[in-house]
N, C-alpha and C. Protein backbone atom coordinates (compact mmCIF):
# COMPACT_ATOMS: atom_id res chain seq x y z
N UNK A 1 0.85 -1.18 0.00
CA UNK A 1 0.00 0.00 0.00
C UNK A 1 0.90 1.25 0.00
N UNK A 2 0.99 2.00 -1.28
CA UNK A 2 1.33 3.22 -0.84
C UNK A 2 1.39 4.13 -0.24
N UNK A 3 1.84 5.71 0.53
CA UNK A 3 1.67 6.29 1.23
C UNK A 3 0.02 7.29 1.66
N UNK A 4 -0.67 7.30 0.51
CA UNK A 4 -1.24 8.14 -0.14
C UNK A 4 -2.39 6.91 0.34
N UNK A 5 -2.74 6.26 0.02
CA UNK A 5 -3.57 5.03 0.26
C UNK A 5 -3.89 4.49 1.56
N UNK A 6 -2.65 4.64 2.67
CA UNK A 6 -2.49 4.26 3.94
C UNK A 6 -2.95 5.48 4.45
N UNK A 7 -2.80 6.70 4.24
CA UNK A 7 -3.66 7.88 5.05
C UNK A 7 -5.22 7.96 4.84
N UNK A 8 -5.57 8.02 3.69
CA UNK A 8 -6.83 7.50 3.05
C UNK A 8 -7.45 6.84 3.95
N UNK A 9 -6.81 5.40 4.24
CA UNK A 9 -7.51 4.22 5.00
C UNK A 9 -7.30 4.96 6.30
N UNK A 10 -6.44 5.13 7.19
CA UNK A 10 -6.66 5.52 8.05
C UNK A 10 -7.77 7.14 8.47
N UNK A 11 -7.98 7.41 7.56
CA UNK A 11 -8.59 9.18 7.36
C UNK A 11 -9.96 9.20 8.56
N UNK A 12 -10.87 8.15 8.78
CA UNK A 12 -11.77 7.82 9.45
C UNK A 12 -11.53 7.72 10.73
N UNK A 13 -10.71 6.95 11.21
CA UNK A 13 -10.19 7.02 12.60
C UNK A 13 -9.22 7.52 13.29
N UNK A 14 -8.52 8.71 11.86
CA UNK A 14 -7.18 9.31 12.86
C UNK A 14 -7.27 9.98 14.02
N UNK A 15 -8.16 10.79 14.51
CA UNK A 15 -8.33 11.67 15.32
C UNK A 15 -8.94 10.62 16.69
N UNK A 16 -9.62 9.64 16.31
CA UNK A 16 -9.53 8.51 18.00
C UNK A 16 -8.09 8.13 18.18
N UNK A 17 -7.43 7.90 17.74
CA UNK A 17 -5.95 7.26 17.87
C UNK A 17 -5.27 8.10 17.92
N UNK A 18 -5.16 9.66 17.62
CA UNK A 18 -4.22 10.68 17.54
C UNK A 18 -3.96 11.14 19.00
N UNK A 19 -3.11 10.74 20.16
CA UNK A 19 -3.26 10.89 21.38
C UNK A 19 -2.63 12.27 21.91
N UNK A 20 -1.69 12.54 20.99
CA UNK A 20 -0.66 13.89 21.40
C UNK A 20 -1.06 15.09 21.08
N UNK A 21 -1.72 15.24 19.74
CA UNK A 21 -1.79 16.76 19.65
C UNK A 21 -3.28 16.64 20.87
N UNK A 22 -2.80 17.36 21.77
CA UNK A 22 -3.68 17.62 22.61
C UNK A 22 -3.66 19.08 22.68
N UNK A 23 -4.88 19.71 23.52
CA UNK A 23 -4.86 21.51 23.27
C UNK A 23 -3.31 22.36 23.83
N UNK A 24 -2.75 21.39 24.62
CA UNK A 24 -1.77 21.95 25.69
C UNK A 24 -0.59 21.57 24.54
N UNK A 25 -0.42 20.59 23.89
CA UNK A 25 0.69 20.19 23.48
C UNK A 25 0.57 21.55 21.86
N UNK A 26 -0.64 21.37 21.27
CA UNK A 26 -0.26 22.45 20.40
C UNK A 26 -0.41 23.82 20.95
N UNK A 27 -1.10 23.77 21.64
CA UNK A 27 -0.52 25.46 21.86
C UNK A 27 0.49 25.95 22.02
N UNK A 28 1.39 24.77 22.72
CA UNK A 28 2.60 25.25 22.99
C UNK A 28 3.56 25.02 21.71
N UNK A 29 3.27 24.20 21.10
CA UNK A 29 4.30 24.56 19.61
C UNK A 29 3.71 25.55 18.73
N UNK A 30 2.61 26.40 19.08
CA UNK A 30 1.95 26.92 18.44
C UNK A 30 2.72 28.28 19.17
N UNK A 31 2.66 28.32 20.51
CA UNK A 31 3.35 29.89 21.18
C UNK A 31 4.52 30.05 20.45
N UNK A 32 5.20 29.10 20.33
CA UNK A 32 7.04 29.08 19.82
C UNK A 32 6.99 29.46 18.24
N UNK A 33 5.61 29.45 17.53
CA UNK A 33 5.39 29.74 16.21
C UNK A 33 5.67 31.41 16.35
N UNK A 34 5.06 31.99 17.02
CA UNK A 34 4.77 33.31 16.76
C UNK A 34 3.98 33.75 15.95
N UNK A 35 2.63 32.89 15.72
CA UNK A 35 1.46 33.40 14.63
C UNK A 35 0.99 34.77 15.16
N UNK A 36 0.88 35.76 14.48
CA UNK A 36 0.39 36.91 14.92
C UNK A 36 -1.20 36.94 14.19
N UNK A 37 -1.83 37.93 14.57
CA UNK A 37 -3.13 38.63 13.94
C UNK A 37 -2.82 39.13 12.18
N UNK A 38 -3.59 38.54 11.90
CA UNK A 38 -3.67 39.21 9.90
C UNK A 38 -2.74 38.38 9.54
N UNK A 39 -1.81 37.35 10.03
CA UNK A 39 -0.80 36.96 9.30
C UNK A 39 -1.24 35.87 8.14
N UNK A 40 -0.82 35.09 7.37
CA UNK A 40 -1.17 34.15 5.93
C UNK A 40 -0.34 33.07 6.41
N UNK A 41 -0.88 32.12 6.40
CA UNK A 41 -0.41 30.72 7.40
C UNK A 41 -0.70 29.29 6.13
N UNK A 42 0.17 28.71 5.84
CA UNK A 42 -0.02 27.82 5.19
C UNK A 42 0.37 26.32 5.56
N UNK A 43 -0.16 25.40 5.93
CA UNK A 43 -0.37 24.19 7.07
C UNK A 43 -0.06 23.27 5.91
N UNK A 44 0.71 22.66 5.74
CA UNK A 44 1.42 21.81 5.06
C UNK A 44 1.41 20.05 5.53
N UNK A 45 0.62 19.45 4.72
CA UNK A 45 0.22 18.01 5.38
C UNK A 45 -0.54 18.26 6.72
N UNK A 46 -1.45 18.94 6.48
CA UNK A 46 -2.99 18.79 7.35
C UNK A 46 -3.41 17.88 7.78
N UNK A 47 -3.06 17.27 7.42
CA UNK A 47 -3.79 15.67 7.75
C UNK A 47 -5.61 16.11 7.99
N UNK A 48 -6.61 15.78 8.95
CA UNK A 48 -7.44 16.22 9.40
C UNK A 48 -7.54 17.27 10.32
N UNK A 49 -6.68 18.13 9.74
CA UNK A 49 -6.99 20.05 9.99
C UNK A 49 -6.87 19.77 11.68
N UNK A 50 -5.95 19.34 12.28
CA UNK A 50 -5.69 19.35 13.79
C UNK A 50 -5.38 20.58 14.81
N UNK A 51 -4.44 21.00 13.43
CA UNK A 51 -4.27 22.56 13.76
C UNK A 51 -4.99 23.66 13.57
N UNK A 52 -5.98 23.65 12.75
CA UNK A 52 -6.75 24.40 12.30
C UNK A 52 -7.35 25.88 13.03
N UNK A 53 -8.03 24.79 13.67
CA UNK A 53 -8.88 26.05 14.83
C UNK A 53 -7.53 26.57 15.87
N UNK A 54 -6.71 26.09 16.05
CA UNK A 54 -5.87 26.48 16.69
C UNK A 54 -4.76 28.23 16.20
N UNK A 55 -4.98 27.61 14.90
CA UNK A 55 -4.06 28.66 13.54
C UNK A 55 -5.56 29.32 13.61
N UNK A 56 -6.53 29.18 13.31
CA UNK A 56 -7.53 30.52 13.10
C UNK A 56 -7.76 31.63 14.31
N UNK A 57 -7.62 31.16 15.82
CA UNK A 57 -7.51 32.08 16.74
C UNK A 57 -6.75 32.74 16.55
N UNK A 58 -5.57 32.21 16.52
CA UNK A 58 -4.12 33.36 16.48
C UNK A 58 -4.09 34.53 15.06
N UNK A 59 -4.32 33.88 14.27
CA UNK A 59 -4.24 35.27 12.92
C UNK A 59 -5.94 35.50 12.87
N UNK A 60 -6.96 35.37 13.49
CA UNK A 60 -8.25 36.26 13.94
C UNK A 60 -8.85 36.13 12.47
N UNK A 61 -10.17 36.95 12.53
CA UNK A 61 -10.81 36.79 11.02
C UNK A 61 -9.88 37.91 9.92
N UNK A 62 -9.21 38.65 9.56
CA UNK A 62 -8.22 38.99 9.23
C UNK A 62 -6.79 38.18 8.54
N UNK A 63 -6.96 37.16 8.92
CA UNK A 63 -5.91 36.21 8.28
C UNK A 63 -6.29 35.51 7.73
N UNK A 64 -5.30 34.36 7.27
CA UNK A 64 -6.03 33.64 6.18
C UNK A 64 -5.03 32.27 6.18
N UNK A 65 -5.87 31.46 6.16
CA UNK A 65 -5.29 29.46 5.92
C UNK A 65 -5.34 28.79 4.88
N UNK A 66 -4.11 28.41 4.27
CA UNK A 66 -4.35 27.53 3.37
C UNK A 66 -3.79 26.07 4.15
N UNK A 67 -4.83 25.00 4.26
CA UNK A 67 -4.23 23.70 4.60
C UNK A 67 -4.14 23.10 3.18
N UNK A 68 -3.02 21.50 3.41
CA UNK A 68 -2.90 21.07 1.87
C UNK A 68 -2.35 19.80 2.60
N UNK A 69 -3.00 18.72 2.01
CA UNK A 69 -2.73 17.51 2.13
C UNK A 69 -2.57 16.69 0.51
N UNK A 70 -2.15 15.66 0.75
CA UNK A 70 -2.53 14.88 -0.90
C UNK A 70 -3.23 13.59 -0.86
N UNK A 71 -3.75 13.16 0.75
CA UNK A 71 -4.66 12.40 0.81
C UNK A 71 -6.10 13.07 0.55
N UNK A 72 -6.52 12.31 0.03
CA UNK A 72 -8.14 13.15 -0.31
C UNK A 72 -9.06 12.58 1.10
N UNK A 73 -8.74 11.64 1.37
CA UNK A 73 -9.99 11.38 2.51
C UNK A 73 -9.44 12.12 4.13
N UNK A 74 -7.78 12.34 4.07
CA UNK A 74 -7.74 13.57 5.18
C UNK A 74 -8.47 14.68 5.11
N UNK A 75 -7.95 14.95 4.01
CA UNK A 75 -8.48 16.42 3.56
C UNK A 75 -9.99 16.53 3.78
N UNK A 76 -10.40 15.64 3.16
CA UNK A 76 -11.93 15.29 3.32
C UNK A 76 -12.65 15.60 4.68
N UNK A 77 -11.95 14.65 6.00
CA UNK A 77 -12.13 15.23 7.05
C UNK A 77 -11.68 16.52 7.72
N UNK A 78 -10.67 17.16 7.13
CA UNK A 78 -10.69 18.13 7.81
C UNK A 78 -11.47 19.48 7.24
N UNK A 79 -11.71 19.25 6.19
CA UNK A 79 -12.72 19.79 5.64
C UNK A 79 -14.37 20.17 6.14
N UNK A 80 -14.60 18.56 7.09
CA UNK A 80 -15.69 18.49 7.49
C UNK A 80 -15.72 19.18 9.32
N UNK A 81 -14.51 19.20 9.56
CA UNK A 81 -14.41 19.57 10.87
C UNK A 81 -14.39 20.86 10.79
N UNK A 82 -13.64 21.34 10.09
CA UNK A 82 -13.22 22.96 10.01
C UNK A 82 -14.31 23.91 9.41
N UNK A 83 -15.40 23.40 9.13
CA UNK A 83 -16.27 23.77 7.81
C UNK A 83 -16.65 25.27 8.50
N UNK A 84 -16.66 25.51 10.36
CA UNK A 84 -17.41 26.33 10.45
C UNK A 84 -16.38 27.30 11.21
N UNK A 85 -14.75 27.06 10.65
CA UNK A 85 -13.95 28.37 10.98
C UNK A 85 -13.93 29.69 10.13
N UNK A 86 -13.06 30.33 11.33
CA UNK A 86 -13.09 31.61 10.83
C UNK A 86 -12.17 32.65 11.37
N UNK A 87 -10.88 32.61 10.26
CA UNK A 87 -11.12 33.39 8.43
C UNK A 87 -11.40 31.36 7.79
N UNK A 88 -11.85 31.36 6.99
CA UNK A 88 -12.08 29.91 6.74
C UNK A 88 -11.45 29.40 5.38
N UNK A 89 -10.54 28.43 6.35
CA UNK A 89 -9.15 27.99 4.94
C UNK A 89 -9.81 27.74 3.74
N UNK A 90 -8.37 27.88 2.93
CA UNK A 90 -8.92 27.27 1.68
C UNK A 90 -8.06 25.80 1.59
N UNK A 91 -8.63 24.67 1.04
CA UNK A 91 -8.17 23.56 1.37
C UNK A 91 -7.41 22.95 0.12
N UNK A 92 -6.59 22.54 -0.18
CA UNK A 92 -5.97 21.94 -1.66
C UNK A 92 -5.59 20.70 -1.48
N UNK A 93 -5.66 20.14 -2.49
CA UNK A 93 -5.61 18.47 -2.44
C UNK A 93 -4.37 18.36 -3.43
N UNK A 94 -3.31 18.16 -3.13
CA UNK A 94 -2.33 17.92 -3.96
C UNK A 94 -0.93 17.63 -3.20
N UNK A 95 0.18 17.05 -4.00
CA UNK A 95 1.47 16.36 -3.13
C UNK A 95 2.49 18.29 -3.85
N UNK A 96 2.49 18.32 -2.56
CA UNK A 96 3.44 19.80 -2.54
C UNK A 96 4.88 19.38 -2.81
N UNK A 97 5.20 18.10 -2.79
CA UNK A 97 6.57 17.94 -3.12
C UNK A 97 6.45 17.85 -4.86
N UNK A 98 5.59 18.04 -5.46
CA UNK A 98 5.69 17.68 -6.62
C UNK A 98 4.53 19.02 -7.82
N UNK A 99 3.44 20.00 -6.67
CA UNK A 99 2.68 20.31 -7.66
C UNK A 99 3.02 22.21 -6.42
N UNK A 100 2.99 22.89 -7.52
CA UNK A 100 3.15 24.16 -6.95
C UNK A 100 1.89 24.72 -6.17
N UNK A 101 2.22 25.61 -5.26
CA UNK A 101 0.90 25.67 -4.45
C UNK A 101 1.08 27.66 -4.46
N UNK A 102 -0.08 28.31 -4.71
CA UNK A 102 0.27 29.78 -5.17
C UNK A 102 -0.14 30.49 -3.79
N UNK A 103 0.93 31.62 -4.12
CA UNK A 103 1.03 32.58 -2.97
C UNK A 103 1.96 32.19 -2.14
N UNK A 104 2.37 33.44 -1.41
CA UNK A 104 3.42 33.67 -0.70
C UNK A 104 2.79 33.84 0.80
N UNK A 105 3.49 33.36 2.09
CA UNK A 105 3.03 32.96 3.32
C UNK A 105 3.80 33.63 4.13
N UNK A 106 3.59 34.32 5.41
CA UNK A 106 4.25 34.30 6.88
C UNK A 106 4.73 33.21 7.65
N UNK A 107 3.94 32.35 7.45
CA UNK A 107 4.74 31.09 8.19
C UNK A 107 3.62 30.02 7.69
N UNK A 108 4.71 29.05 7.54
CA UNK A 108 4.97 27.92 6.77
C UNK A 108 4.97 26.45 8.23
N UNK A 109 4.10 26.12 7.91
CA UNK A 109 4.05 24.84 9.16
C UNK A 109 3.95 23.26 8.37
N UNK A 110 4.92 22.52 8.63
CA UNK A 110 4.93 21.58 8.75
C UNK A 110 4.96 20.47 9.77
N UNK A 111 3.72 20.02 10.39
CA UNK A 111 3.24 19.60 11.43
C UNK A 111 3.46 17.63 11.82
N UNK A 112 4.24 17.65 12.55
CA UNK A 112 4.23 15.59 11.47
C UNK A 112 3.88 15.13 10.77
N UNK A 113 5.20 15.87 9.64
CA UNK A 113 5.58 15.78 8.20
C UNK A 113 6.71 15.10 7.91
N UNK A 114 7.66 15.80 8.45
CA UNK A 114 9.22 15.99 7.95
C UNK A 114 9.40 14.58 7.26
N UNK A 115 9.46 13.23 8.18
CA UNK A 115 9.88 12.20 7.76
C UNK A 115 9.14 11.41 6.96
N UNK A 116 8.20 12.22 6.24
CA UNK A 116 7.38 11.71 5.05
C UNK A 116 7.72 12.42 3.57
N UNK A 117 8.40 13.21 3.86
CA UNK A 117 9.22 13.91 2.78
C UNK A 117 10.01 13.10 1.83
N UNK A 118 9.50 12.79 0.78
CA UNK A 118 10.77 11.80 -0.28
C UNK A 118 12.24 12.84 -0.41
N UNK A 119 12.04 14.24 -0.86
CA UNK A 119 13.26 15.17 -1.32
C UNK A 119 13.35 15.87 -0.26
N UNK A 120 13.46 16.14 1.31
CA UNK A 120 13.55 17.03 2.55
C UNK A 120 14.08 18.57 1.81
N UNK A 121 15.20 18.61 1.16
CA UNK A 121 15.93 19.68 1.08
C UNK A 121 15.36 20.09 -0.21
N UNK A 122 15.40 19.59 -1.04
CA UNK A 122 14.45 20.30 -2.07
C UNK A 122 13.65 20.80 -1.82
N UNK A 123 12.70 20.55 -1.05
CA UNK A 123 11.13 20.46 -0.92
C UNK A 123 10.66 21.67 0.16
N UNK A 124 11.81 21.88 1.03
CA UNK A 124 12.27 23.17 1.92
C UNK A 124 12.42 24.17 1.12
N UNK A 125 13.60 24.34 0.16
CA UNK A 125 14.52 25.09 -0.56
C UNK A 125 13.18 25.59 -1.29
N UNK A 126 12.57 24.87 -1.97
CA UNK A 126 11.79 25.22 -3.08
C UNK A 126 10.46 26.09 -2.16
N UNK A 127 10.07 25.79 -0.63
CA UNK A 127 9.20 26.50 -0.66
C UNK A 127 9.81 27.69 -0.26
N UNK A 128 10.56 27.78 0.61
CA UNK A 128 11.62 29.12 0.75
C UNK A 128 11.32 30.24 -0.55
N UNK A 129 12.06 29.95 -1.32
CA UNK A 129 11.71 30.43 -2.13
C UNK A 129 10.88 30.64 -2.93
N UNK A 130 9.82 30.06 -3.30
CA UNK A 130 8.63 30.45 -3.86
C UNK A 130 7.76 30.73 -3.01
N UNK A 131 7.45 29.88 -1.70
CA UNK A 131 5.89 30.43 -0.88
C UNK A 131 6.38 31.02 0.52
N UNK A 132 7.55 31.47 1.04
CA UNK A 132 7.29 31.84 2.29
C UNK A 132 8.25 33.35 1.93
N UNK A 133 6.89 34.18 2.80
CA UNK A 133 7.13 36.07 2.20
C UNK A 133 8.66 35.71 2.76
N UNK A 134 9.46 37.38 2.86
CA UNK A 134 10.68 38.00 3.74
C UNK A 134 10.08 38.48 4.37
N UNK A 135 10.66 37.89 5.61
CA UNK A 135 10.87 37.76 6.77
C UNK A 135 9.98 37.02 7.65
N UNK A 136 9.65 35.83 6.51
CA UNK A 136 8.48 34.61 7.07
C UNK A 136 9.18 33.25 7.71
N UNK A 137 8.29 32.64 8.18
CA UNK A 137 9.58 31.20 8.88
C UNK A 137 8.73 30.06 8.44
N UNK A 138 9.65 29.24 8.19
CA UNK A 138 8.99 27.71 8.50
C UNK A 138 9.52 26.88 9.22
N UNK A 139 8.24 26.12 10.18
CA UNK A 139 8.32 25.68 10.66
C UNK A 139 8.40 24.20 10.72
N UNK A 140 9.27 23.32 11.08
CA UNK A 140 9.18 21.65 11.44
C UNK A 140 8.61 21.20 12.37
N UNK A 141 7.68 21.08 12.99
CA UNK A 141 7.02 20.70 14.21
C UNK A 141 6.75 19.38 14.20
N UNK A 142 6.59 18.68 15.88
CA UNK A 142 6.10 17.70 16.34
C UNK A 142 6.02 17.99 17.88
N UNK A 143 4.88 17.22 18.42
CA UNK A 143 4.96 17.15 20.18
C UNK A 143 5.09 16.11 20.64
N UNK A 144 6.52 15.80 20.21
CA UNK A 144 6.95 15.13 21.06
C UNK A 144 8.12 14.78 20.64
N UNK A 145 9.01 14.06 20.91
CA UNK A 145 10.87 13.57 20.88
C UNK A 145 10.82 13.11 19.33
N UNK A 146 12.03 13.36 18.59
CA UNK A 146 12.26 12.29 17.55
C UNK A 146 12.59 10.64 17.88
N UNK A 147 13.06 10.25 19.17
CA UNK A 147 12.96 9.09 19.09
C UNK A 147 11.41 8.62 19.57
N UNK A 148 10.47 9.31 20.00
CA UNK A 148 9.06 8.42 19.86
C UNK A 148 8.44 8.66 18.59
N UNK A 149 8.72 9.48 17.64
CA UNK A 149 8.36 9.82 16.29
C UNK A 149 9.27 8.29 16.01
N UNK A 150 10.22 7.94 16.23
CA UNK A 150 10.73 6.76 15.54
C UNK A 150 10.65 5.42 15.83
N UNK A 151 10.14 5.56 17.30
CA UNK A 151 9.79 4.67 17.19
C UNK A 151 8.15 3.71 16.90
N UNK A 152 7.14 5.29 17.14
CA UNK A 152 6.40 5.01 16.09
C UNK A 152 5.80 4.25 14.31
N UNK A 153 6.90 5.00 14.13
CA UNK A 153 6.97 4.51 12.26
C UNK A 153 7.58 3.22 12.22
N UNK A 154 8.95 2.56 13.30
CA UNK A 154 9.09 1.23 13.55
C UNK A 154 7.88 0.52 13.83
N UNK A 155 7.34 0.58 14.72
CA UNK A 155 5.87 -0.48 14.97
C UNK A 155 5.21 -0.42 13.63
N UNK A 156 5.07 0.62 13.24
CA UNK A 156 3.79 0.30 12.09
C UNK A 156 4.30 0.23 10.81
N UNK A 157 5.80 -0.55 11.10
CA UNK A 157 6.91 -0.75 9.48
C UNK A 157 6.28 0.71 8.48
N UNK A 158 6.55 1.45 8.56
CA UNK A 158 6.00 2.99 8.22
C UNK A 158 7.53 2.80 7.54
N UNK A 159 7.20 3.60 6.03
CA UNK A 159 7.98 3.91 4.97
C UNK A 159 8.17 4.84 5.12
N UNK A 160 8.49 5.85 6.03
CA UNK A 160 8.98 7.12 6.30
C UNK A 160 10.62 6.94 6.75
N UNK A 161 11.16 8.17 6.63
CA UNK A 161 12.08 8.67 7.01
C UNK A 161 12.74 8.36 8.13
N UNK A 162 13.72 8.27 9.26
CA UNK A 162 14.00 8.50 10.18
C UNK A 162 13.92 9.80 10.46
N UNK A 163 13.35 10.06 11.59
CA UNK A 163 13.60 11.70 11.95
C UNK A 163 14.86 11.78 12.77
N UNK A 164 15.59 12.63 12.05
CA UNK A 164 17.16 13.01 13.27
C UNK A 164 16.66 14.03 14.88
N UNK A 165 17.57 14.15 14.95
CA UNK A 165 17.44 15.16 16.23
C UNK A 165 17.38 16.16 15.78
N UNK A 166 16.93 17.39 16.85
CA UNK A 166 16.74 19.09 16.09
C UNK A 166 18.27 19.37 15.48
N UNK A 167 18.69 19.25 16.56
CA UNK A 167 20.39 19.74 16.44
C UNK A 167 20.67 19.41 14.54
N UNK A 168 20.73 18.18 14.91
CA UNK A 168 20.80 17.29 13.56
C UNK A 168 20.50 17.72 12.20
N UNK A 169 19.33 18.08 12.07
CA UNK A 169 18.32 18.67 11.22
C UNK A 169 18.96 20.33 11.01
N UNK A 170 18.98 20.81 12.12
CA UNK A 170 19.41 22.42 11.61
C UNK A 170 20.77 22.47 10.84
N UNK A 171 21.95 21.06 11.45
CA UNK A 171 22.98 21.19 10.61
C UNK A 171 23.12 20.83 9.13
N UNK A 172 21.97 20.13 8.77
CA UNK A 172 21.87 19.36 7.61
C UNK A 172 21.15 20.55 6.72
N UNK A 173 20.57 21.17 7.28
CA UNK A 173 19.73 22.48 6.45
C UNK A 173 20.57 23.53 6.28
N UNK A 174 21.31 23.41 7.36
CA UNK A 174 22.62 24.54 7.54
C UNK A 174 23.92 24.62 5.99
N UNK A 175 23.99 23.07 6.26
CA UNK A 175 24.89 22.31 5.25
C UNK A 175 24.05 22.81 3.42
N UNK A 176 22.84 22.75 3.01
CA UNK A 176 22.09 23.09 2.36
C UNK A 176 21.77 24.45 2.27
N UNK A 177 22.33 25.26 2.72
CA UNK A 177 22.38 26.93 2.33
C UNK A 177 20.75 27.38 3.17
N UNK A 178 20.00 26.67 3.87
CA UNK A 178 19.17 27.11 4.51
C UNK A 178 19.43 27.89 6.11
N UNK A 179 19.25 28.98 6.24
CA UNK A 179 19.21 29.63 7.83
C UNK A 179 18.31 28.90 8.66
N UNK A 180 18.85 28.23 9.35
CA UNK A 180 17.71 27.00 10.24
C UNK A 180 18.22 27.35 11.87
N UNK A 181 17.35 26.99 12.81
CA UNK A 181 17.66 27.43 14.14
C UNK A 181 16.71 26.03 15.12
N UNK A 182 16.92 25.71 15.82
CA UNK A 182 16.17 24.73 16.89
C UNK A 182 15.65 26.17 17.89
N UNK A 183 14.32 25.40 18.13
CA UNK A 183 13.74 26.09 18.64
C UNK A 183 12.93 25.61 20.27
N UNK A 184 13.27 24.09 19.86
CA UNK A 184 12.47 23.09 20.91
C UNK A 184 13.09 21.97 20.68
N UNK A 185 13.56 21.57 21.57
CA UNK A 185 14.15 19.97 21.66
C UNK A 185 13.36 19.38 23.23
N UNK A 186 12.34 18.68 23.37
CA UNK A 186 11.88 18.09 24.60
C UNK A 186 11.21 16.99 24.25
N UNK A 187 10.57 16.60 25.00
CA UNK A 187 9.82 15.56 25.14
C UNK A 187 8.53 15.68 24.68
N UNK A 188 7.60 17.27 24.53
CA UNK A 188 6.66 17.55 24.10
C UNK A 188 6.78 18.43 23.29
N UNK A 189 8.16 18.60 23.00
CA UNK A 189 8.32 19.77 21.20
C UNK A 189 9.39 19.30 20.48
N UNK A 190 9.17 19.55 19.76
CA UNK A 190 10.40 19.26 18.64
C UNK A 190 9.92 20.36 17.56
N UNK A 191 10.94 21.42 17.47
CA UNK A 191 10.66 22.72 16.52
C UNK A 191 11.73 23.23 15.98
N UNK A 192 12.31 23.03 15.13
CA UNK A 192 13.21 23.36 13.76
C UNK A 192 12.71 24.70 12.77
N UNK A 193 13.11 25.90 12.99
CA UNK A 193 12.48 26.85 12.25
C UNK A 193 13.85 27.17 10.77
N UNK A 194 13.27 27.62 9.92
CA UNK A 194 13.99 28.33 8.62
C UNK A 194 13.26 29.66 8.55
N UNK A 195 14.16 30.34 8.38
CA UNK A 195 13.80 32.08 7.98
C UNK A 195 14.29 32.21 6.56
N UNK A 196 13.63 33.28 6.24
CA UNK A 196 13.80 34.03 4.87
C UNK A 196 14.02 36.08 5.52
């Protein structure tokens, strides 16, 4: 089963089984974001819009969401959850490592993503430069350690990535001409930012 197929199937029951993003755990990778009021926020692998209502408080009706998944039955649900936010995203169904996504953003969130990335540095590089404004950031997020992110994707023989450590990650982006900074290394954050 491909990647795309396995979110699909799971799309129905992610949110009973999703135990971590809890309100406390994203808010707090959400404080370390620095979403302001009016800002343009683009949520990158949405999965079922977890963050959603969370990103619509902080940039108020004044801002604006684009979520983007390339499973259609995530999207699907978060579609159905989010239906009654507000400023109220616009939702796109497509693989961002491969199809351009328009407009330019304040911050750029990638929410347990990273190690589903086939090209990591491309796929950074390229939004850098095309979708995130000057003096916008993106973000790598998770709540919680890279080794329970790994050892996650071990149990469920998951075709993902290994996730490195923050440290790890900022040098490898570093190494790649990207300005990268750790922002959270714990047990309930893991936050890797890039500036423009």
């Amino acid at each position: 089963m491909d990647e795309r197929h396995f979110f699909d199937s799971l799309s129905e029951s992610w949110d009973d089984n999703e135990v971590l993003s809890t309100p406390e755990r994203v808010n707090e990778i959400l404080d370390y974001l620095d979403i302001k009021q009016g800002q343009k926020v683009l949520d990158l692998g949405t999965g079922t819009g977890v963050l959603l209502p969370y990103i619509a408080k902080r940039v108020g009706p004044e801002g604006l969401i684009t979520a983007v998944d390339y499973s259609s039955g995530m999207l699907g649900r978060a579609i159905k959850k989010n239906s009654g936010l507000l400023p109220k995203p616009t939702f796109l169904n497509l693989d961002f490592e491969s199809e351009n996504i328009p407009d330019e953003y304040d911050r750029i969130i990638l929410y347990c993503v990273y190690p589903h990335l086939h090209d990591p540095i491309a796929t950074l590089s390229w939004l850098k430069s095309v979708n995130l404004k000057q003096g916008g950031t993106i973000s790598i997020a998770f709540p919680c350690s890279a080794d329970f992110i790994n050892r996650i994707h071990e149990q469920n023989h998951s075709e993902s990535g290994k996730l490195v450590t923050p440290a790890r990650l900022k040098e490898l982006l570093q190494e790649n001409g990207l300005n990268a900074e750790v922002i959270a290394d714990a047990d309930t954050a893991y936050i890797v930012n890039i500036y423009k």
